[in-house]
C-alpha atoms as a PDB file:
ATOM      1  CA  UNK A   1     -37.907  -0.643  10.138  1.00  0.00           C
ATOM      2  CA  UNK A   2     -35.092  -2.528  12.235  1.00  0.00           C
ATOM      3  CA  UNK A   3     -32.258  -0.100  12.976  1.00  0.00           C
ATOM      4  CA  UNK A   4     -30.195  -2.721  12.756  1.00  0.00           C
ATOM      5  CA  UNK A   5     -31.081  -2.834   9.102  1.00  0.00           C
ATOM      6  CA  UNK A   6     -30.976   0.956   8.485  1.00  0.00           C
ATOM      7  CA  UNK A   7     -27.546   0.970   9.728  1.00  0.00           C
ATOM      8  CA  UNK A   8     -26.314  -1.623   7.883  1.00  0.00           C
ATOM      9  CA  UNK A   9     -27.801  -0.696   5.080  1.00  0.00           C
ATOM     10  CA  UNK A  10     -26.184   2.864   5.272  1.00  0.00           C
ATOM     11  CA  UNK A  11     -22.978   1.643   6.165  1.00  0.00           C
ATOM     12  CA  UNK A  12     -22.808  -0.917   3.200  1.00  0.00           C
ATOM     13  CA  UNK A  13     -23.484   2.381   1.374  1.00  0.00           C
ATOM     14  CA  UNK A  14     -21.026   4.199   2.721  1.00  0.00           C
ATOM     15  CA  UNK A  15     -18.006   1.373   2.552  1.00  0.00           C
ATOM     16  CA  UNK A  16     -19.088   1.371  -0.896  1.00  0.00           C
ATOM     17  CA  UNK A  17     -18.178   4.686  -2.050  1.00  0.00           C
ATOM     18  CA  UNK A  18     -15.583   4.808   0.902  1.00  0.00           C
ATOM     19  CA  UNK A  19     -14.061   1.440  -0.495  1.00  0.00           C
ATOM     20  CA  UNK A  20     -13.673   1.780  -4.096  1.00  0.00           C
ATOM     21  CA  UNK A  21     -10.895  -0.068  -4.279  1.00  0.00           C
ATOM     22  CA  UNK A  22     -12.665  -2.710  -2.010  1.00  0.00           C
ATOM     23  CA  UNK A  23      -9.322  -3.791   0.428  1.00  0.00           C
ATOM     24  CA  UNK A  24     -12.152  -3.675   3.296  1.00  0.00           C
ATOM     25  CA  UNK A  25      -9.619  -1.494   5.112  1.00  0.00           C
ATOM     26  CA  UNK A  26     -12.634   0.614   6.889  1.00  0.00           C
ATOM     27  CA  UNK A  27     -14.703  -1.556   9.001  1.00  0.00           C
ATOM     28  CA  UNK A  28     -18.904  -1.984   8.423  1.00  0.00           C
ATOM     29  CA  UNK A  29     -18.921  -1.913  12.260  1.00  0.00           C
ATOM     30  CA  UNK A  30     -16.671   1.106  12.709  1.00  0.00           C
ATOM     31  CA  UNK A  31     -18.974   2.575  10.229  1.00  0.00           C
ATOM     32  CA  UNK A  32     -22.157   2.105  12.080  1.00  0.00           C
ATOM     33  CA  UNK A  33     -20.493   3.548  14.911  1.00  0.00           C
ATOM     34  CA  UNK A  34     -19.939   6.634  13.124  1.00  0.00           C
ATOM     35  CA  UNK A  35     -23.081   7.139  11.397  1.00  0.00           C
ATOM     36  CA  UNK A  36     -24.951   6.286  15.226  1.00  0.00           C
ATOM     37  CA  UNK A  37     -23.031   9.335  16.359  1.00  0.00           C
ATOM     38  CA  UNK A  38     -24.038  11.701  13.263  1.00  0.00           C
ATOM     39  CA  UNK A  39     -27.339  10.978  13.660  1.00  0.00           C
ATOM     40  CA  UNK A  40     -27.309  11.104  17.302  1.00  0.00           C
ATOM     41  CA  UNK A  41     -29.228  13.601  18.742  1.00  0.00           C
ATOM     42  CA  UNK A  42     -27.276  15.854  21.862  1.00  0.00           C
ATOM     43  CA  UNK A  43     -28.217  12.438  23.935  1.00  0.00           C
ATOM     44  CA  UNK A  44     -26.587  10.529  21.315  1.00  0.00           C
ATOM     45  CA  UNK A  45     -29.054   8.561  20.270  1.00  0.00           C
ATOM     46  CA  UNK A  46     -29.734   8.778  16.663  1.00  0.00           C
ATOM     47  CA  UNK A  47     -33.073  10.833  15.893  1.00  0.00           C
ATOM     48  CA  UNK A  48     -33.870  10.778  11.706  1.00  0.00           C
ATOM     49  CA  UNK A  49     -37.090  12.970  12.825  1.00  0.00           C
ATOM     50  CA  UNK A  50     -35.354  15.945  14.191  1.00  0.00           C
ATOM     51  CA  UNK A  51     -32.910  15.875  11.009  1.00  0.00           C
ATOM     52  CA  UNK A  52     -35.818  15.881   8.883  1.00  0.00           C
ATOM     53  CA  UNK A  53     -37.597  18.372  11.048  1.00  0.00           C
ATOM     54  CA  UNK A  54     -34.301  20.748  10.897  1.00  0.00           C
ATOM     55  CA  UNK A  55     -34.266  20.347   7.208  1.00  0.00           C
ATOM     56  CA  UNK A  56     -37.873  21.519   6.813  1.00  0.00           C
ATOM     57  CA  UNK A  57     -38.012  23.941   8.982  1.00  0.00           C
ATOM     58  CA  UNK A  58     -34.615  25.531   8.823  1.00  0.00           C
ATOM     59  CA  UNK A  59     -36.215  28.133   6.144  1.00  0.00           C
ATOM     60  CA  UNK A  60     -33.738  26.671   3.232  1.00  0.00           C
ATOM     61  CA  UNK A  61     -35.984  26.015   0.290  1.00  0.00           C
ATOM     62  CA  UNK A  62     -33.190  23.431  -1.011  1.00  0.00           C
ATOM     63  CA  UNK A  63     -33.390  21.416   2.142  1.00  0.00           C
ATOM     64  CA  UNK A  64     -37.287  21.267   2.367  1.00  0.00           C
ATOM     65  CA  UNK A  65     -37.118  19.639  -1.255  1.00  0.00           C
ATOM     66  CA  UNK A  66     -34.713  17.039  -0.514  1.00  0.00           C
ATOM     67  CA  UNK A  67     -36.611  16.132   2.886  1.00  0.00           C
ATOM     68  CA  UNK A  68     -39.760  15.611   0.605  1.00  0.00           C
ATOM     69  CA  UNK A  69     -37.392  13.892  -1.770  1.00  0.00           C
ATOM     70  CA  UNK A  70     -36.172  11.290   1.183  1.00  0.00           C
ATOM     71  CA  UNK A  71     -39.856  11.245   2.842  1.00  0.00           C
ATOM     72  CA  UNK A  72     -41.517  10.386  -0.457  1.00  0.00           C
ATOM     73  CA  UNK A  73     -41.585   6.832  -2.596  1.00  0.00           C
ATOM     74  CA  UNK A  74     -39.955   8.218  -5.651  1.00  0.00           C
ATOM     75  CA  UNK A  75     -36.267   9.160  -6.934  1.00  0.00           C
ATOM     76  CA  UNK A  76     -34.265  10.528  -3.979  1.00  0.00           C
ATOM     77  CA  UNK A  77     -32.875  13.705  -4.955  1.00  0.00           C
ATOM     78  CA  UNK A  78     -28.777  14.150  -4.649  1.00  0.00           C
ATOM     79  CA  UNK A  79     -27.755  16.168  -1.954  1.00  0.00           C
ATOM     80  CA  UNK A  80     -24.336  18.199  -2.696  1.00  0.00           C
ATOM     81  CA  UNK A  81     -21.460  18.267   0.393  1.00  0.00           C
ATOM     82  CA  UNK A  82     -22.348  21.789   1.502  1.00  0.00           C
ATOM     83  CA  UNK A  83     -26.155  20.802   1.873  1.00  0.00           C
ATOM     84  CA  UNK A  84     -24.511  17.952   4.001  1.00  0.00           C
ATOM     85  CA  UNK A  85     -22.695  20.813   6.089  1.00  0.00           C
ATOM     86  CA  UNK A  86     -25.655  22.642   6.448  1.00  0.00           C
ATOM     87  CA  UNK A  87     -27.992  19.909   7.796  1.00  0.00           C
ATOM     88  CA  UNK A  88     -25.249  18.094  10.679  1.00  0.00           C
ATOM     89  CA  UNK A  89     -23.001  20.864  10.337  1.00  0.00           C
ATOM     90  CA  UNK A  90     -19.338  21.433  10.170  1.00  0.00           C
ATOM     91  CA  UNK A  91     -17.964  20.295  13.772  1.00  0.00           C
ATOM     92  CA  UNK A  92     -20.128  16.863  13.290  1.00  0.00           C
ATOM     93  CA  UNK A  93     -19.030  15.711  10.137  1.00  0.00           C
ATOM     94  CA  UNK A  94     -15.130  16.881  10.529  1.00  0.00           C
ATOM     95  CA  UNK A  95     -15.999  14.499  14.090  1.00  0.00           C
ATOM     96  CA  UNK A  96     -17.031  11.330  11.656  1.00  0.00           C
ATOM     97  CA  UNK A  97     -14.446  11.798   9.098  1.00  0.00           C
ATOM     98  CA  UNK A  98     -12.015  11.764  11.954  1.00  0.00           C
ATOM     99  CA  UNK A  99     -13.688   8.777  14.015  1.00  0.00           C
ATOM    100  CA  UNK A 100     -13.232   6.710  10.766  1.00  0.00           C
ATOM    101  CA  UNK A 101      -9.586   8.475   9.716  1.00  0.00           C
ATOM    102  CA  UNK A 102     -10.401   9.570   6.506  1.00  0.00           C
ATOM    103  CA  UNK A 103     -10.817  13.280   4.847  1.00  0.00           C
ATOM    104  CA  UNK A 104     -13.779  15.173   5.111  1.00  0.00           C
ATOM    105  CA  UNK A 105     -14.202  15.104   1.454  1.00  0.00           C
ATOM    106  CA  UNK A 106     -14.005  11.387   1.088  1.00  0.00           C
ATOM    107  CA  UNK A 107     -16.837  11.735   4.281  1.00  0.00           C
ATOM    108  CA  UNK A 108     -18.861  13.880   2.411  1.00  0.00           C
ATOM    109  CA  UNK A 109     -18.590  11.852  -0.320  1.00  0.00           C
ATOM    110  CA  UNK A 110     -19.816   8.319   1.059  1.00  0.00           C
ATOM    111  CA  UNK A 111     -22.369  10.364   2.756  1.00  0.00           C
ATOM    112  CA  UNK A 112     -23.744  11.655  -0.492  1.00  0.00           C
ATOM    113  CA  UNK A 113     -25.367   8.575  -1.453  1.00  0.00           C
ATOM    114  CA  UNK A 114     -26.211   6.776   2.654  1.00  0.00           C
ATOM    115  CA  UNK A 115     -27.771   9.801   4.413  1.00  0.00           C
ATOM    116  CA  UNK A 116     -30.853   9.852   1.902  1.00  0.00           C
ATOM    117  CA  UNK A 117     -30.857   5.897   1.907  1.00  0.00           C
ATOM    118  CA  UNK A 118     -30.933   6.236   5.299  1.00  0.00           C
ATOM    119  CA  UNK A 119     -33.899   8.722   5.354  1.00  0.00           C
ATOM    120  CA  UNK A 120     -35.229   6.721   2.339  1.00  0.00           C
ATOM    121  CA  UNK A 121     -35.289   3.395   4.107  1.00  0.00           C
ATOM    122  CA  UNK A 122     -36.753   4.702   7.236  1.00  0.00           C
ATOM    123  CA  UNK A 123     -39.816   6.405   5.944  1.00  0.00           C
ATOM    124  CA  UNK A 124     -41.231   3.739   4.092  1.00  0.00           C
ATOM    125  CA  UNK A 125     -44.720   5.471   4.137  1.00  0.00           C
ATOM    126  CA  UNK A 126     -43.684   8.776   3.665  1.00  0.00           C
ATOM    127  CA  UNK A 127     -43.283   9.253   7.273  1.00  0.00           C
ATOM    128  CA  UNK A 128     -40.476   8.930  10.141  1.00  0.00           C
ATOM    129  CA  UNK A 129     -43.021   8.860  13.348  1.00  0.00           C
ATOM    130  CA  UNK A 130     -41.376   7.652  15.895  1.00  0.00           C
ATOM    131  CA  UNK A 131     -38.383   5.806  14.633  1.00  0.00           C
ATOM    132  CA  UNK A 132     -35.579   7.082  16.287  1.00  0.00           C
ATOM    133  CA  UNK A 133     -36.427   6.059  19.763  1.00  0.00           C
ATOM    134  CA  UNK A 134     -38.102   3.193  19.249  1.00  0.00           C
ATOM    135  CA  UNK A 135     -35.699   1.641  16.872  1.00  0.00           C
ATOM    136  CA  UNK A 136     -32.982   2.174  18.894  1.00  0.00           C
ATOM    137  CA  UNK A 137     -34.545   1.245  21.883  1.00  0.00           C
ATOM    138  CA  UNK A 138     -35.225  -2.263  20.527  1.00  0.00           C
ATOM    139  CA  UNK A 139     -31.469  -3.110  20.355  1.00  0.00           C
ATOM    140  CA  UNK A 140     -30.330  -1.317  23.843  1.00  0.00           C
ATOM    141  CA  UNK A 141     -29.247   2.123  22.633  1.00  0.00           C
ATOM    142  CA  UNK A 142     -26.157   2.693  20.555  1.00  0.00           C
ATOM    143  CA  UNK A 143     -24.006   0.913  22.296  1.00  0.00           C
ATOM    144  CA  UNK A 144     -26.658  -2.255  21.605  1.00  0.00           C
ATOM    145  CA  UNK A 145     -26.644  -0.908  17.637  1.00  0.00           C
ATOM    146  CA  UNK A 146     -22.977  -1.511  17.773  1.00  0.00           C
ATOM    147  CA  UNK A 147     -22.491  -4.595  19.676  1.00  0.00           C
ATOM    148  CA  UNK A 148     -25.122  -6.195  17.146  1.00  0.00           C
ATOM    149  CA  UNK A 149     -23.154  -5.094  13.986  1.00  0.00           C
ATOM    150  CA  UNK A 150     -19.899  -6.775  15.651  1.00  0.00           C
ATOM    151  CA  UNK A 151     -21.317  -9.429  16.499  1.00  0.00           C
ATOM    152  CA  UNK A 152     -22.830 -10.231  12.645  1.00  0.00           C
ATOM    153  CA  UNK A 153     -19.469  -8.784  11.192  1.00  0.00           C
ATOM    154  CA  UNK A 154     -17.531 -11.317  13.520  1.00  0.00           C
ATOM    155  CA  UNK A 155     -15.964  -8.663  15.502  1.00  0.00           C
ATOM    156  CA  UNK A 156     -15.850  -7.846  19.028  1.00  0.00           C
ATOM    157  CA  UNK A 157     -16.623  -4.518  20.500  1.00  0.00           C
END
């Protein structure tokens, strides 16, 4: 799995239920940005694997289930706002609501449906060996993730 396409992918997710009344006022790019970041790692790279890993073994029945949910090739289950808290917790989504100027509601919201899309997507057998590093390494780091999603959005960085 490209990372280029995960993030897309979960961006286009997120603008959607961000964007409901589709004026394109929030940015796919600024978006990728902001999802790199809450699934960075403390390196700041983003790491799927260690979310997945915190989720099962953070001893919250609730959060084991939707990791299996995610990992596996059926329905993904829904995952409420406070489940979201748990899992990046508080400081890192109030961080992304504020990179991208909106509430951390309306975050929480458009994260509903693109963190287990995201998850989804990049554990296509069930499995997320090795995908943060080496996805991210194929497009120079972050800062490569973002130039990249400029670049096809027709923006600069």
């Amino acid at each position: 799995m490209d990372i280029n396409y995960l993030l897309q992918s979960s961006a286009q997710i997120f603008k959607e239920q961000l964007d409901t009344d589709r004026d394109g006022k929030v940015e796919t790019s600024e978006i990728v940005g902001a999802l790199a970041k809450l699934f960075g790692n403390k390196q700041g790279q983003p790491n799927l694997g260690s979310i997945i890993s915190s989720m099962q073994n953070g001893g919250s029945q609730d959060l084991m289930q939707l990791a299996s949910s995610w990992l596996g090739k059926g329905q993904n289950a829904p995952v409420s706002g406070n489940q979201l808290e748990q899992i990046f917790g508080h400081d890192k989504i109030a961080a992304f609501a504020k990179q991208l100027g909106i509430s951390e509601s309306t975050a929480l919201n458009g994260l509903q449906e693109a963190v287990p899309n995201a998850i989804d997507k990049a554990s296509p057998n069930g499995t997320l060996a090795d995908l943060g590093e080496q996805l991210l390494n194929s497009v120079g780091g972050v800062s490569g993730a973002i130039d990249s999603f400029g670049k096809l959005f027709g923006r600069k960085s």
